[in-house]
Protein backbone atom coordinates (compact mmCIF):
# COMPACT_ATOMS: atom_id res chain seq x y z
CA UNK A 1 -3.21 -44.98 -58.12
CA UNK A 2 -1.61 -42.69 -55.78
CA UNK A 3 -3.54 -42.24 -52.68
CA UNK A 4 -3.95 -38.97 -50.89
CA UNK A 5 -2.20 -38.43 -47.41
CA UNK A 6 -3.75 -37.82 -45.12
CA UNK A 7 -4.46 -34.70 -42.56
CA UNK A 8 -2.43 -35.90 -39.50
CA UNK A 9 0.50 -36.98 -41.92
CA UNK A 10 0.02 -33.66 -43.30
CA UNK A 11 0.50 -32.05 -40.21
CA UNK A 12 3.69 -34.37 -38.80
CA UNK A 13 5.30 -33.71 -42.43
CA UNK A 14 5.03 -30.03 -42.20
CA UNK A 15 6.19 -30.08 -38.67
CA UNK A 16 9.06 -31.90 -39.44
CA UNK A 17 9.76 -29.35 -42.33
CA UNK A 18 9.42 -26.74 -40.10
CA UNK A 19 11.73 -28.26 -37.67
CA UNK A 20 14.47 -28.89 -40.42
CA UNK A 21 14.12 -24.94 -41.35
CA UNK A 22 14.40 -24.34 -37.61
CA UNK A 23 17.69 -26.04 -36.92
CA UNK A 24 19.88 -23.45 -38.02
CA UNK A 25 18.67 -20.75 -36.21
CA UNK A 26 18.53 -23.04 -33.28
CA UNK A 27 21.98 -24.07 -33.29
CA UNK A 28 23.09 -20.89 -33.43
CA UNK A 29 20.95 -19.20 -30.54
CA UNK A 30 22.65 -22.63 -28.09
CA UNK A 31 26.52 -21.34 -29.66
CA UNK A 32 25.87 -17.64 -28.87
CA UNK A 33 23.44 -17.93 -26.13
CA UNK A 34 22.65 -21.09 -24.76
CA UNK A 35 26.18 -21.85 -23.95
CA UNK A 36 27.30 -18.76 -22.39
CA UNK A 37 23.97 -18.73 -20.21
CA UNK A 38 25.16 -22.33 -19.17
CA UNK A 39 28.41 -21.46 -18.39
CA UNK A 40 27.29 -18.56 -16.45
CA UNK A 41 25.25 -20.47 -14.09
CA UNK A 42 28.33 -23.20 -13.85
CA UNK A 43 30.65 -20.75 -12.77
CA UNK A 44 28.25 -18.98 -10.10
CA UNK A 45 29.01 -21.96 -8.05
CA UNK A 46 32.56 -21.81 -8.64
CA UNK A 47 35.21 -19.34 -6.86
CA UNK A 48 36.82 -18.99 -9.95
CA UNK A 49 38.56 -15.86 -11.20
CA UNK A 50 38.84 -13.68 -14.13
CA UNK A 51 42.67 -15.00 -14.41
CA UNK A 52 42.35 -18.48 -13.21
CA UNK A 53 39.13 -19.77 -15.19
CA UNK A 54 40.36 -23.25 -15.17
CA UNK A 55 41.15 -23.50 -11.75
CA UNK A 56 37.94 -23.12 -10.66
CA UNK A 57 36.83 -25.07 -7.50
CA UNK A 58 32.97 -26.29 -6.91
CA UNK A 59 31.69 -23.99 -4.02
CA UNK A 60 27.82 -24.27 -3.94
CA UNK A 61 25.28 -21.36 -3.11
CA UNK A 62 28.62 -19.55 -1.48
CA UNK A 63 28.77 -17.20 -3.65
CA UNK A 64 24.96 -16.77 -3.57
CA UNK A 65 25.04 -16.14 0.01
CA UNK A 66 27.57 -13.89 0.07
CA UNK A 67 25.99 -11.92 -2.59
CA UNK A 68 22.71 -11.89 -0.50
CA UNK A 69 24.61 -10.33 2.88
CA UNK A 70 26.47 -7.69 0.52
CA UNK A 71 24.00 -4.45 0.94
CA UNK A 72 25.34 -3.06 -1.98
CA UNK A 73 23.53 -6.09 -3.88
CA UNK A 74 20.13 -5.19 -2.31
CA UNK A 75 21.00 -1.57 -3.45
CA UNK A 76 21.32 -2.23 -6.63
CA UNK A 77 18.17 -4.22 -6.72
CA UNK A 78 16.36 -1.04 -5.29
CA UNK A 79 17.81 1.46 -8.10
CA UNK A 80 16.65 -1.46 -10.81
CA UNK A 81 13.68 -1.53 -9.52
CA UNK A 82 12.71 2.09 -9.03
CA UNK A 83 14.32 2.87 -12.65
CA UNK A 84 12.39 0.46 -14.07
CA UNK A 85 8.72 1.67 -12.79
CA UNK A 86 9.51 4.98 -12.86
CA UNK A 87 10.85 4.95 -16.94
CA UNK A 88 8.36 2.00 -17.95
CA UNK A 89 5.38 4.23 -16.35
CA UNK A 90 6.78 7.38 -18.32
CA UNK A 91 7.33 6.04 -21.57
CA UNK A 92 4.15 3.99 -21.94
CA UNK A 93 2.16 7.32 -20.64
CA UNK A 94 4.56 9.76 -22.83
CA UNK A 95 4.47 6.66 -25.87
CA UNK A 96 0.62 6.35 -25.31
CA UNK A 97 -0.34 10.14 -26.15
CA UNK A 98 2.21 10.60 -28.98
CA UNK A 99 0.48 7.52 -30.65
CA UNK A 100 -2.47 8.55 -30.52
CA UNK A 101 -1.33 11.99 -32.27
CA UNK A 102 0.12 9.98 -34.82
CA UNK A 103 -2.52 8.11 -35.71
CA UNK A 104 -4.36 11.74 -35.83
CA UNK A 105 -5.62 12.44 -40.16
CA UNK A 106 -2.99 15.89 -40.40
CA UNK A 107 -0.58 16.59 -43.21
CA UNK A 108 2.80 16.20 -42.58
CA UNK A 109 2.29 12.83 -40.40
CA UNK A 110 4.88 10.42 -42.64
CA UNK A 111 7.54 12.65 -41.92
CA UNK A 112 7.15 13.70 -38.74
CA UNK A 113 6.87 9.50 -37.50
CA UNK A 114 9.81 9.46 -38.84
CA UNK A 115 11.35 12.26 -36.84
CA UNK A 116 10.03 10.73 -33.99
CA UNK A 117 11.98 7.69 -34.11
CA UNK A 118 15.50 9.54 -34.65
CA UNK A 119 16.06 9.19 -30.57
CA UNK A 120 15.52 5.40 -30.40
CA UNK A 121 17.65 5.20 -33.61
CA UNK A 122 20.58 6.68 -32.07
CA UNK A 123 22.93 4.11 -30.45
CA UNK A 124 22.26 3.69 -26.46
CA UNK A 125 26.13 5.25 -26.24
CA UNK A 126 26.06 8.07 -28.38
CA UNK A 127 23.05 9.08 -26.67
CA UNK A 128 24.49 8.81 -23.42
CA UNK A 129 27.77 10.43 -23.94
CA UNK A 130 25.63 13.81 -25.72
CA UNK A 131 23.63 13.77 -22.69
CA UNK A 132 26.39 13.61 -20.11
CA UNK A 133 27.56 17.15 -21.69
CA UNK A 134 23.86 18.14 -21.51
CA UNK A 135 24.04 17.75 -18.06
CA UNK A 136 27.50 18.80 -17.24
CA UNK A 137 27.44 21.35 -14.65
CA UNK A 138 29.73 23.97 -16.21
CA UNK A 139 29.37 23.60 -19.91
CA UNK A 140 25.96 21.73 -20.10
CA UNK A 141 22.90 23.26 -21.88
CA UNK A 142 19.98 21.97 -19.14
CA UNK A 143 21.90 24.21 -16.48
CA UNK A 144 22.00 27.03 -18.73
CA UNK A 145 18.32 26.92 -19.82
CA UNK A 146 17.41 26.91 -16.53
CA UNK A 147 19.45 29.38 -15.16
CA UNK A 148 18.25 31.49 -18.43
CA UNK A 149 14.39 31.26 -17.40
CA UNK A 150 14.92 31.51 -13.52
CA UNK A 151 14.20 27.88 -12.39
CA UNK A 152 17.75 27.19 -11.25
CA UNK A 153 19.85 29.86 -9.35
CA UNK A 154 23.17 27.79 -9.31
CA UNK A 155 23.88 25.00 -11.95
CA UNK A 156 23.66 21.67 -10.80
CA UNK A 157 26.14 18.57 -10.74
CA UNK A 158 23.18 15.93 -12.30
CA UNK A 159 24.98 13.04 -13.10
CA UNK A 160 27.03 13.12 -10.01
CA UNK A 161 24.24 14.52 -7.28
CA UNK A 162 23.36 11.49 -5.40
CA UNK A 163 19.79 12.92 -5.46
CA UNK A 164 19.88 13.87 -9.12
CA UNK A 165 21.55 11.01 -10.53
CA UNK A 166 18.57 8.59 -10.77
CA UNK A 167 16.25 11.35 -12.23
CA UNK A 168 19.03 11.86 -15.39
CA UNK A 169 19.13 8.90 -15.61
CA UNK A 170 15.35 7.98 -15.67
CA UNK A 171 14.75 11.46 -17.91
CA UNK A 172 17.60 9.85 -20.60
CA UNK A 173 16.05 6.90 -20.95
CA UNK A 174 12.36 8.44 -21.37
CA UNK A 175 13.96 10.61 -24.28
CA UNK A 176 15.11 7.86 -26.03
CA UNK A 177 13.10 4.47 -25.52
CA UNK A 178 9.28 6.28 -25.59
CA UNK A 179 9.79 6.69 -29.60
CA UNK A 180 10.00 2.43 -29.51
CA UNK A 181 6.69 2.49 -27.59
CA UNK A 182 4.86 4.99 -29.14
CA UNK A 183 5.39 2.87 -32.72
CA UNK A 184 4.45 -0.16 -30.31
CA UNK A 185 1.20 1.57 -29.71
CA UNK A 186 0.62 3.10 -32.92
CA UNK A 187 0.47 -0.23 -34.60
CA UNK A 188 -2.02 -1.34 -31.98
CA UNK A 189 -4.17 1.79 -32.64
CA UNK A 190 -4.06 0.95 -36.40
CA UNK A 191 -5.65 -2.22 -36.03
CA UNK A 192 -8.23 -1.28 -33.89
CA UNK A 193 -12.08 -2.04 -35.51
CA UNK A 194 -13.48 1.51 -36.80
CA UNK A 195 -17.41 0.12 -36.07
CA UNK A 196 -17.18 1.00 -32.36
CA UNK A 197 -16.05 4.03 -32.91
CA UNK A 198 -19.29 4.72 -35.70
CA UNK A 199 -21.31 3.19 -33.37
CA UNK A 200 -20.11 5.42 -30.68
CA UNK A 201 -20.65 8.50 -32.65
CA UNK A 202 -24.54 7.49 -34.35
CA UNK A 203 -24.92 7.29 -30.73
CA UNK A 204 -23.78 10.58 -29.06
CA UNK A 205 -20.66 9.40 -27.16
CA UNK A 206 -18.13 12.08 -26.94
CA UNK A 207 -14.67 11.75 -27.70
CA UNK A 208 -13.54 12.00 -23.86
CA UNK A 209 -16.00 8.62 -23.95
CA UNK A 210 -14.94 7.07 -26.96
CA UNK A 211 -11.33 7.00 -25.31
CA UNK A 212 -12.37 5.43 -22.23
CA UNK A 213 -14.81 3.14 -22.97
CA UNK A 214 -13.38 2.32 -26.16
CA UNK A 215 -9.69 2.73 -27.11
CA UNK A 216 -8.54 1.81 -23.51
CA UNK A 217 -10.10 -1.34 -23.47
CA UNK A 218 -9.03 -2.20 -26.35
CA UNK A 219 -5.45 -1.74 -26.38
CA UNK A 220 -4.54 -3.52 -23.08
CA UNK A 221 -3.02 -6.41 -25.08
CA UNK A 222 -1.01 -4.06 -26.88
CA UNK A 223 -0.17 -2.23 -23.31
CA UNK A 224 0.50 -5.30 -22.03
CA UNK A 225 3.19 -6.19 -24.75
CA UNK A 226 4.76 -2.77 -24.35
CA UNK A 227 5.12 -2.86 -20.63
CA UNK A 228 6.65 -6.01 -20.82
CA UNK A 229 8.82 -5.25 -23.69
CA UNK A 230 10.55 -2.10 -21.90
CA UNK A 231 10.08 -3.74 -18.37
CA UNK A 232 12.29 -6.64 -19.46
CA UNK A 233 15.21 -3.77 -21.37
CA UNK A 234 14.91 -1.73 -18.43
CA UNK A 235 15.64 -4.57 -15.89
CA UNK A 236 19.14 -5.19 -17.60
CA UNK A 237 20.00 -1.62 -18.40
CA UNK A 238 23.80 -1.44 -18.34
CA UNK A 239 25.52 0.61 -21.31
CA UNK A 240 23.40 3.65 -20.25
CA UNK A 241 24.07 4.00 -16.16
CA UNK A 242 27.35 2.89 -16.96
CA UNK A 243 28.46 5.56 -19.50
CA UNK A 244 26.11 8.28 -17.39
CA UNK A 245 27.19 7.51 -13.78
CA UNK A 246 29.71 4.92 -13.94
CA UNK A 247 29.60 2.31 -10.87
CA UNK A 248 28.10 5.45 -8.80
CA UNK A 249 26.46 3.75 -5.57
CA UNK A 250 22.99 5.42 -6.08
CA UNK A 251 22.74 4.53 -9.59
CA UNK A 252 24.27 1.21 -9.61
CA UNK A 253 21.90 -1.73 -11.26
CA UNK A 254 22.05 -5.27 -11.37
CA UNK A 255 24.04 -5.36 -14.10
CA UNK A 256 26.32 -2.75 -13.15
CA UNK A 257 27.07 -4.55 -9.95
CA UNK A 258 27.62 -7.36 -12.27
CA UNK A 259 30.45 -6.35 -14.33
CA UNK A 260 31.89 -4.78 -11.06
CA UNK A 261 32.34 -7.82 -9.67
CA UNK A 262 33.87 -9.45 -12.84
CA UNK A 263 35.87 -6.32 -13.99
CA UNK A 264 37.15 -4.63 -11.28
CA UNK A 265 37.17 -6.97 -8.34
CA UNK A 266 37.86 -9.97 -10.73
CA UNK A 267 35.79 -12.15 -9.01
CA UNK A 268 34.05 -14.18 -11.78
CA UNK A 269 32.34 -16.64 -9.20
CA UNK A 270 30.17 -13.76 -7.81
CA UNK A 271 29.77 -11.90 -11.05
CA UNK A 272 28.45 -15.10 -12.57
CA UNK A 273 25.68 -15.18 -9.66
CA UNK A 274 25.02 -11.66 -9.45
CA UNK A 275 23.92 -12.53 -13.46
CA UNK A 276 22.22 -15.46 -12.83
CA UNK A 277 19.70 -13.87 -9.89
CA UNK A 278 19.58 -10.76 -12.42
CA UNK A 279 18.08 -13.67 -14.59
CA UNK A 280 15.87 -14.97 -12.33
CA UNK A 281 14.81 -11.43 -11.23
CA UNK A 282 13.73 -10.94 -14.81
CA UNK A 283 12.00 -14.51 -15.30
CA UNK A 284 10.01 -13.79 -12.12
CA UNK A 285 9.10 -10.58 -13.15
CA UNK A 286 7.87 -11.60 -16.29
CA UNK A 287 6.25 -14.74 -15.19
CA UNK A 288 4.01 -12.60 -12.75
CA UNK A 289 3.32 -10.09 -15.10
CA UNK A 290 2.32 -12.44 -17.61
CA UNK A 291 0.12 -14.45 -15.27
CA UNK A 292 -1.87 -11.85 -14.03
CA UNK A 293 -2.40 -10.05 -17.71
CA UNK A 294 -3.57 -14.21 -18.78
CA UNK A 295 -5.79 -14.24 -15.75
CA UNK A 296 -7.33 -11.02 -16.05
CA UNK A 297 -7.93 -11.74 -19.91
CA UNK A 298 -10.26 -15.15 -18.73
CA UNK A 299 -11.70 -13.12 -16.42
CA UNK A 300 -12.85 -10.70 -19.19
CA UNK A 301 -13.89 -13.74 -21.51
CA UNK A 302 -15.77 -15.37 -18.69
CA UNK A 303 -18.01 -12.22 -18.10
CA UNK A 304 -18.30 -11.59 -21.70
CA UNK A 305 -19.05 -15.34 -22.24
């Protein structure tokens, strides 16, 4: 007679399973990303160079401190920083409203949230490029619009004002990432229990009421994933700024500054450290983030409880 295993053998046997499935995938995320991020870090304390990999001599936190006097580092932390709360704050206000249209009863709503995501489809590039002649100051179409309607009396230079640069930039980035968090949002608003709201109704809450004391609260979590989701892209924007405003000094990110220092100064020991304290930025950032959203979520439970 064959006796039954039990629940906790159960449970080690399908983890091991699991495991097995997993190793695959896991070998392959340590060749293609693992690796590299290990390598990275080694060479930050190295003064090696793009030509001389090799050669590369131990140095310690030199090239940390060096990058830490340069003020063009702390610059580009600034424009990071203000890009990212500036688009992240757009797009999750712009994404938030054009969900909740979309998740509106009208006819025609298949196709047109399908429209919606043709900007986020188009590759970060393409987008980029097509906007740069948007903006250009003799052939572009935003100077000529304005100039048509009276807002502008003399076209502007956007990509290359130093005090335009950062709000084409921001405006680019708006048009094309608030598609991916309006579909974040929309699937939140989908699973969102229809009770309250007949509950609201039977008992006279208007819709200004419902919104507030309803749909708010309950799509935090799914606010919380989407700030963190375009917090985290926006922190290590590169391809856009870089095809937009090229290593421009008031548009300049992390990771700009970055591939300058690898590219065209060849200086692989200090691009390697400007990316590993563009890593840390981002772990710290998302660390805090996270806390607070976990602590604020047992505060709710505790008063509910």
């Amino acid at each position: 007679m064959v006796r039954p295993a039990r629940p906790d053998h159960l449970a080690q046997r399908r983890a091991r399973t699991a495991w097995l499935l997993l190793l695959p995938l896991l070998t392959a995320l340590a060749g293609v990303a693992l690796w590299p991020l290990a390598r990275t870090f080694w060479f930050s304390f190295t003064d090696a160079t793009l030509f001389d990999l090799a050669g590369a001599r131990f140095v310690g936190l030199g090239n940390f401190a060096l990058l830490l006097a340069d003020p063009e580092w702390w610059r580009s932390v600034w424009n990071t920083l203000v890009f990212t709360a500036m688009s992240v704050a757009l797009e999750v206000g712009l994404g938030f409203a054009i969900a909740l249209t979309l998740h509106a009863q009208f006819p025609g709503r298949g196709p047109l949230r399908a429209a919606v995501l043709i900007p986020w489809a188009i590759p970060t590039v393409v987008s980029a490029k097509m906007w740069g002649w948007m903006f250009h100051d003799v052939y572009g179409v935003v100077n000529a619009m304005l100039l048509d309607i009276g807002i502008l009396s003399a076209p502007l230079a956007w990509t290359a004002s130093p005090h335009l640069a950062m709000a084409a930039l921001i405006a680019v980035d708006v048009w094309k990432t608030t598609p991916f968090v309006a579909l974040l949002l929309l699937a939140g608003l989908q699973m969102l229990p229809k009770d309250y709201y007949d509950a609201a109704q039977v008992d006279g809450a208007s819709t200004w009421t419902q919104f507030f004391a309803i749909t708010v609260p309950l799509m935090k979590p799914a606010l919380a994933v989407a700030v963190i989701f375009r917090a985290l892209d926006a922190m290590r924007i590169f391809d856009l700024v870089y095809v937009l405003t090229g290593s421009n000094r008031e548009t300049m990110t992390m990771a700009v500054y970055a591939r300058q220092q690898l590219i065209d100064f060849q200086d692989f020991g200090a691009g390697s450290a400007a990316s590993t304290l563009l890593f840390l930025v981002i772990a710290m950032v998302t660390a805090i983030y996270l806390t607070a959203v976990r602590l604020r979520l047992s505060e709710r439970s505790a008063l509910a409880g």
